[in-house]
Protein backbone atom coordinates (compact mmCIF):
# COMPACT_ATOMS: atom_id res chain seq x y z
CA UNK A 1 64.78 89.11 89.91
CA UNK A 2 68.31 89.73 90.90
CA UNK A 3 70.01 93.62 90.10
CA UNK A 4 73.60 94.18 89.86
CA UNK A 5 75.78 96.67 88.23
CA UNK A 6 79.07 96.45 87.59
CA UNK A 7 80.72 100.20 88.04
CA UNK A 8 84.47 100.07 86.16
CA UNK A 9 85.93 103.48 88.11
CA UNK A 10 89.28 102.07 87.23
CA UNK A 11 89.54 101.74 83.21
CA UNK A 12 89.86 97.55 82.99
CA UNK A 13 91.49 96.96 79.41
CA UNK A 14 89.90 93.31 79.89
CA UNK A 15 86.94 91.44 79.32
CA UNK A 16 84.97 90.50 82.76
CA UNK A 17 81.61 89.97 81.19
CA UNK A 18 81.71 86.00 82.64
CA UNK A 19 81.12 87.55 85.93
CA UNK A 20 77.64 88.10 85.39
CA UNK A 21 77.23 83.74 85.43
CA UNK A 22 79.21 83.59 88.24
CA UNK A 23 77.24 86.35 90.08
CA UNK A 24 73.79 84.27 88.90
CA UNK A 25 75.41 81.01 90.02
CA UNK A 26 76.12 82.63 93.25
CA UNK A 27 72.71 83.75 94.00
CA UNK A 28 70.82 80.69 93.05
CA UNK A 29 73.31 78.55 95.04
CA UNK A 30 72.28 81.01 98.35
CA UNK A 31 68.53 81.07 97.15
CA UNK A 32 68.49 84.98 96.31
CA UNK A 33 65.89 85.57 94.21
CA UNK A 34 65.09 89.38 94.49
CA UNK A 35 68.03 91.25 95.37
CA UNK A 36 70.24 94.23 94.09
CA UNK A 37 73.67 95.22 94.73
CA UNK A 38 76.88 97.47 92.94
CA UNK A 39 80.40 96.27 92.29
CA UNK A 40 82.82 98.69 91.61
CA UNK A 41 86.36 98.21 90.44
CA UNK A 42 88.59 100.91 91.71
CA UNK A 43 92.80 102.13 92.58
CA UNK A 44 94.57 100.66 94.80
CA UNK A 45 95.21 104.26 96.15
CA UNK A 46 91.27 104.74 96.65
CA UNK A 47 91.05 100.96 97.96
CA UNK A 48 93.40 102.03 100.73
CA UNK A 49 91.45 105.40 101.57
CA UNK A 50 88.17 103.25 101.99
CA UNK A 51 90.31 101.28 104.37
CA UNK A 52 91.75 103.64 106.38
CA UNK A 53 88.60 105.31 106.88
CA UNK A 54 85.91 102.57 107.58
CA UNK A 55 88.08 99.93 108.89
CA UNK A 56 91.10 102.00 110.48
CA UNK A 57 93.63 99.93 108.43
CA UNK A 58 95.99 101.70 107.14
CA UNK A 59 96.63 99.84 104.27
CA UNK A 60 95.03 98.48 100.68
CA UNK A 61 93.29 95.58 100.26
CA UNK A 62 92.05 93.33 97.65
CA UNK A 63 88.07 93.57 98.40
CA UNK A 64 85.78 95.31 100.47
CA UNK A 65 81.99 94.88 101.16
CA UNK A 66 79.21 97.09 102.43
CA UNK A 67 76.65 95.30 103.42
CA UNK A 68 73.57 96.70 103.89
CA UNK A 69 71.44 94.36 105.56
CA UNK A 70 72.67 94.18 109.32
CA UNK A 71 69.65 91.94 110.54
CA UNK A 72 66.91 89.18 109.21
CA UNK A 73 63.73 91.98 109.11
CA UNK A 74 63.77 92.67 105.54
CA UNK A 75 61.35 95.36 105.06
CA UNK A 76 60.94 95.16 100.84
CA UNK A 77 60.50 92.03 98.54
CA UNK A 78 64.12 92.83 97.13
CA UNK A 79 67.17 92.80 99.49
CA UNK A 80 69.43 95.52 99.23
CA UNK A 81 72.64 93.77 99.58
CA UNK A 82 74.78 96.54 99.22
CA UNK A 83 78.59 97.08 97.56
CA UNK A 84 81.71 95.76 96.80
CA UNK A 85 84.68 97.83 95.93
CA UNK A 86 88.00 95.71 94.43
CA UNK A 87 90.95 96.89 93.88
CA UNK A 88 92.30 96.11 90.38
CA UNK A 89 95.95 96.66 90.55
CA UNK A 90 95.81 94.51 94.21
CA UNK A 91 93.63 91.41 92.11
CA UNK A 92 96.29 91.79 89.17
CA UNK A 93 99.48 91.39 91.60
CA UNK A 94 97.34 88.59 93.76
CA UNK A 95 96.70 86.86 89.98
CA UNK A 96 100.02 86.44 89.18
CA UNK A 97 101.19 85.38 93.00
CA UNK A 98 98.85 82.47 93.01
CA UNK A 99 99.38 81.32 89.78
CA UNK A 100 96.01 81.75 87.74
CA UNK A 101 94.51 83.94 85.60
CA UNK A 102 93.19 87.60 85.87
CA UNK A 103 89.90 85.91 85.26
CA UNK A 104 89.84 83.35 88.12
CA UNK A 105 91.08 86.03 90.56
CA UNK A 106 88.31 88.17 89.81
CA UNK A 107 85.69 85.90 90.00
CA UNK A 108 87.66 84.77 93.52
CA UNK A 109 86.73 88.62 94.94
CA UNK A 110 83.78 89.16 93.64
CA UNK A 111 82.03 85.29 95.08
CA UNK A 112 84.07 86.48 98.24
CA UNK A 113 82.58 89.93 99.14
CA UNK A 114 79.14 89.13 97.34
CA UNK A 115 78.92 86.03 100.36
CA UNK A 116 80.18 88.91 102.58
CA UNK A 117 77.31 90.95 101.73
CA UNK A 118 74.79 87.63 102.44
CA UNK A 119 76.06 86.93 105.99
CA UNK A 120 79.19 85.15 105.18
CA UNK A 121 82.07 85.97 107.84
CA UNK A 122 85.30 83.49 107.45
CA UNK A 123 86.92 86.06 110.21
CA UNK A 124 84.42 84.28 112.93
CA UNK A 125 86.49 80.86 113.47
CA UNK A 126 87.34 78.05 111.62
CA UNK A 127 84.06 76.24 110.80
CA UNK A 128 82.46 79.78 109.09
CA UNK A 129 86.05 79.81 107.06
CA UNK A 130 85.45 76.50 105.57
CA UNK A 131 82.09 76.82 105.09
CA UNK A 132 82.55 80.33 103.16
CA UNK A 133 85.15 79.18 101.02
CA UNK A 134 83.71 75.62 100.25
CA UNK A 135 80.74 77.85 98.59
CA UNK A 136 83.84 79.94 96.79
CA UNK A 137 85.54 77.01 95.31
CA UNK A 138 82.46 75.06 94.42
CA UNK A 139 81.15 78.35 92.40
CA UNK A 140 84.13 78.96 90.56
CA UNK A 141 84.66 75.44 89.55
CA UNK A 142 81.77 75.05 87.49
CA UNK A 143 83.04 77.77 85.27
CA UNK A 144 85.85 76.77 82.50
CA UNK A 145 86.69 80.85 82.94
CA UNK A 146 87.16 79.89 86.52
CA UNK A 147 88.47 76.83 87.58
CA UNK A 148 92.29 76.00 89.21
CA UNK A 149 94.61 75.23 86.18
């Protein structure tokens, strides 16, 4: 059985309980079965202190994931993925550049860093780009809270 949590460090005045079927859909489309892992929704200010310290960017940023599996030797029956941190105010502005819904945006960052904490690396070239957000699109467009309007 798949364990998340959902930590809201930043105060959301909205409703983002459809995440938990996108976060399901996600897992059965990779084939995790037995796996735990955090999000936590945080400031843009502390988004850009995690960046400047782990990544040397000095800058904010719209997601960040931990990962905490750095190899295929999985020692316990359930993978500990590890966490993703987005930044609210950065998926609010993002929202309303693109077009769509708080909802949709969310959903974008949280498919995004959870395939970042399976393996996922769109950074690597072209082919692992498509790939990764292939899997993004085809998540969040079986989701009426989700889809391109």
């Amino acid at each position: 059985m798949n364990d998340f949590k959902i930590v809201d460090e930043y105060g959301c005045t909205f409703d983002y309980s459809y995440l938990n079927k996108v976060i399901n859909r996600t897992l059965e489309m990779e084939g995790v079965t037995s796996s735990c892992f955090c999000i936590i929704f945080i400031t843009d200010e502390k988004m850009h202190e995690l960046n400047l310290k782990y990544r040397g960017i000095d800058r904010s940023t719209d997601v960040l994931s931990f990962a905490f599996e750095d190899n295929n030797k999985i020692c316990y029956n359930i993978r500990q993925l590890g966490e993703i941190f987005i930044s609210i105010p950065k998926m609010e502005v993002q929202a309303r550049e693109y077009g769509h819904g708080y909802q949709r945006e969310l959903a974008f960052l949280v498919v995004h860093g959870l395939l970042h904490l399976l393996g996922y690396d769109h950074t690597l070239g072209e082919k692992e780009e498509k790939e990764m957000f292939s899997k993004q699109e085809l998540v969040l467009n079986e989701f009426e809270e989700t889809k391109r309007k």
